[in-house]
C-alpha atoms as a PDB file:
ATOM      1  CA  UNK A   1       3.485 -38.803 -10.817  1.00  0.00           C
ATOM      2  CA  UNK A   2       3.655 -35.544  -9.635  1.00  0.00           C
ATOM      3  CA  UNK A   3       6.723 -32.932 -10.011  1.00  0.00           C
ATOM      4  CA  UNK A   4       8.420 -31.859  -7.160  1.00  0.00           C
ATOM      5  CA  UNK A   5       9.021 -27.960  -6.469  1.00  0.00           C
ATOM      6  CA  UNK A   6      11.872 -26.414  -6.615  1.00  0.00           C
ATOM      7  CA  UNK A   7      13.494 -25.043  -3.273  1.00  0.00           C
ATOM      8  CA  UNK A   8      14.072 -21.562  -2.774  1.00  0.00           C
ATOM      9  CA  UNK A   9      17.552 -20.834  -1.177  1.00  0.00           C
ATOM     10  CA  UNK A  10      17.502 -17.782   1.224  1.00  0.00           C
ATOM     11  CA  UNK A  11      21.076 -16.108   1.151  1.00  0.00           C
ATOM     12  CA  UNK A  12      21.642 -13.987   4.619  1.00  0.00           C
ATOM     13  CA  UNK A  13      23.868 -11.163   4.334  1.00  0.00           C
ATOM     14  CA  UNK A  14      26.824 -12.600   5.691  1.00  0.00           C
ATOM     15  CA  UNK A  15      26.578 -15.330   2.405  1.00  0.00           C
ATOM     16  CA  UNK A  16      25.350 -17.949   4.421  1.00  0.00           C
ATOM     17  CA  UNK A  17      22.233 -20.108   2.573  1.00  0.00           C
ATOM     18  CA  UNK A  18      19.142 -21.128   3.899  1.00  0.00           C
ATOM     19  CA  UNK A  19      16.479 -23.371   2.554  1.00  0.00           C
ATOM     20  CA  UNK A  20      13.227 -21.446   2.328  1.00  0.00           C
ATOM     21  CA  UNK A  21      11.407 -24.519   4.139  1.00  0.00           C
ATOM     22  CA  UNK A  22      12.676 -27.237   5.962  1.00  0.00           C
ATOM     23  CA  UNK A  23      12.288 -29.518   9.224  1.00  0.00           C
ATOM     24  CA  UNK A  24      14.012 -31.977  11.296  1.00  0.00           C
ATOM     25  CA  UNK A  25      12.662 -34.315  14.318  1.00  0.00           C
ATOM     26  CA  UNK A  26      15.203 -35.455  16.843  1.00  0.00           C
ATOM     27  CA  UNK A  27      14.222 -38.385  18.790  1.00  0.00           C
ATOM     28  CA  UNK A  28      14.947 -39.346  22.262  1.00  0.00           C
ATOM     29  CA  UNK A  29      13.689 -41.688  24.516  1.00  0.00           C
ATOM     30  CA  UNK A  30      11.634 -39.571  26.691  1.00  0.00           C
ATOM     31  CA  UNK A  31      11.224 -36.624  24.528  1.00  0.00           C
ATOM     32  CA  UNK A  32      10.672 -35.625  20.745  1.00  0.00           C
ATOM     33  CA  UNK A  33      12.450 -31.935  19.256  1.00  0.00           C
ATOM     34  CA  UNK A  34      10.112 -30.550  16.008  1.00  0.00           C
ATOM     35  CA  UNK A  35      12.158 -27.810  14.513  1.00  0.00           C
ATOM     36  CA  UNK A  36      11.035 -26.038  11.745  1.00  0.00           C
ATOM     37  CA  UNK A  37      12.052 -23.362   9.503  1.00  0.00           C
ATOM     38  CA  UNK A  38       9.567 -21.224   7.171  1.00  0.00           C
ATOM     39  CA  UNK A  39      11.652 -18.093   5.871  1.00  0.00           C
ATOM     40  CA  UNK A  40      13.816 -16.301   8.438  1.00  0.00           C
ATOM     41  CA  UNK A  41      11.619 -17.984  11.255  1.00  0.00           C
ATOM     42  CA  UNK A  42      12.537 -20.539  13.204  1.00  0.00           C
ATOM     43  CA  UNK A  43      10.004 -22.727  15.413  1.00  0.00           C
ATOM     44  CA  UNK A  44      11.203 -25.362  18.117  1.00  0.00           C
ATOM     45  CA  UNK A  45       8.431 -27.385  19.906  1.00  0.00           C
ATOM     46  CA  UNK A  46       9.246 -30.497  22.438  1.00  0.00           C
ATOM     47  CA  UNK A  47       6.759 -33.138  22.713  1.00  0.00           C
ATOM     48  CA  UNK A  48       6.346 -36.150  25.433  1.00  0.00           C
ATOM     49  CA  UNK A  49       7.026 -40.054  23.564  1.00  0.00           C
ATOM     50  CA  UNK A  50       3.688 -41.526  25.615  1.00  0.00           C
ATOM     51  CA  UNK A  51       0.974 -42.817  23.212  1.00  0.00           C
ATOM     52  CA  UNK A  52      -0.915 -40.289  24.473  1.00  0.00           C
ATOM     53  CA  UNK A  53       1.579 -37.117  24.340  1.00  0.00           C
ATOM     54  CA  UNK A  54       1.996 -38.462  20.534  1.00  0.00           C
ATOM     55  CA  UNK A  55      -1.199 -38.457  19.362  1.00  0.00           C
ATOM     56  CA  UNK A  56      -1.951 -35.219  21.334  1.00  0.00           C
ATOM     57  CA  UNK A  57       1.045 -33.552  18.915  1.00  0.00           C
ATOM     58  CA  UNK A  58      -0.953 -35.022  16.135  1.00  0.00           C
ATOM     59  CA  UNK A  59      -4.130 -33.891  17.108  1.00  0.00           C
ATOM     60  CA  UNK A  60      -2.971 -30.524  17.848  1.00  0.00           C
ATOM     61  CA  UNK A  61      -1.009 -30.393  14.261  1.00  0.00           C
ATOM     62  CA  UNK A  62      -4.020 -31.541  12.504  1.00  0.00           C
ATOM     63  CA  UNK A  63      -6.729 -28.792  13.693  1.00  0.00           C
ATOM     64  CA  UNK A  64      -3.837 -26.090  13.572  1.00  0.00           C
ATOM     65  CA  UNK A  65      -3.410 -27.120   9.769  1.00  0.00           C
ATOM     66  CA  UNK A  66      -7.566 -27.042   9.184  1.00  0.00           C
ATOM     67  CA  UNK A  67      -7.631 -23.657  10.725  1.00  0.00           C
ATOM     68  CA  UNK A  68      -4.603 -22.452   8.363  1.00  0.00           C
ATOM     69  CA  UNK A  69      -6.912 -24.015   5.370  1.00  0.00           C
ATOM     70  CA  UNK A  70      -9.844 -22.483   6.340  1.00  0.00           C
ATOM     71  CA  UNK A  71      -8.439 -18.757   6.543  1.00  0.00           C
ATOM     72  CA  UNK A  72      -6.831 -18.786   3.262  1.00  0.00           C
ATOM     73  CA  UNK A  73      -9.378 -19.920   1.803  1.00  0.00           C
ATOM     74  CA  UNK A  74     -11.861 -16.945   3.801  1.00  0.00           C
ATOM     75  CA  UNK A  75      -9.180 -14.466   3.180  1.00  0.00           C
ATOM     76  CA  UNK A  76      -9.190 -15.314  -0.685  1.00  0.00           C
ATOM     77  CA  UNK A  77     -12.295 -14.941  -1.070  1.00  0.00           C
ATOM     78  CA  UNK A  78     -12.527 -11.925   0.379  1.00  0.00           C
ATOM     79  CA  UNK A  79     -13.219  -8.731  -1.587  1.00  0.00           C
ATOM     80  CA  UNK A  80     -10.807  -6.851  -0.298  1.00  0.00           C
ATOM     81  CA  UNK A  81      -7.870  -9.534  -1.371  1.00  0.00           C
ATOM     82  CA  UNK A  82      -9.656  -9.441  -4.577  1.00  0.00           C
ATOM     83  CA  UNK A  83      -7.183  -8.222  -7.534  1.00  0.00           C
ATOM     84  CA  UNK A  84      -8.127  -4.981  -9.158  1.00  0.00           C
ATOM     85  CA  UNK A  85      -9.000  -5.452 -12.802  1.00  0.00           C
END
């Protein structure tokens, strides 16, 4: 089994914490809330609760991922990202 990572807690200036990561989906009958946090930004997307609307949020999540993969992995393998030894 694999171990789980530790969070990283963000504390703001006015001592309030923040997880480093998180998300939350609120559901509705007509409508479906993504919110996500990834350091100090914040991301809100509303999606349609059709079949179709659904799988288009999945589709959409899926190549945006791949395209995320793919650039790392150009981008670290890059010679200018390349450590100096």
């Amino acid at each position: 089994m694999a171990k789980a990572k530790a969070q990283s807690v963000i504390q703001t200036d006015d001592d309030t914490l923040y997880y480093e990561r998180c998300a939350g989906i609120d559901v509705h009958k007509n409508l479906l809330v993504v919110c996500m946090r990834i350091g100090r930004k914040t991301e809100s997307r509303e999606y349609g609760t059709t079949n179709l609307r659904i799988a288009k949020m999945l589709y959409s999540q899926l190549v945006f991922r791949k395209l995320t993969e793919l650039l790392n992995r150009l981008l670290l393998s890059s010679p200018f990202c390349q450590s100096a030894k």
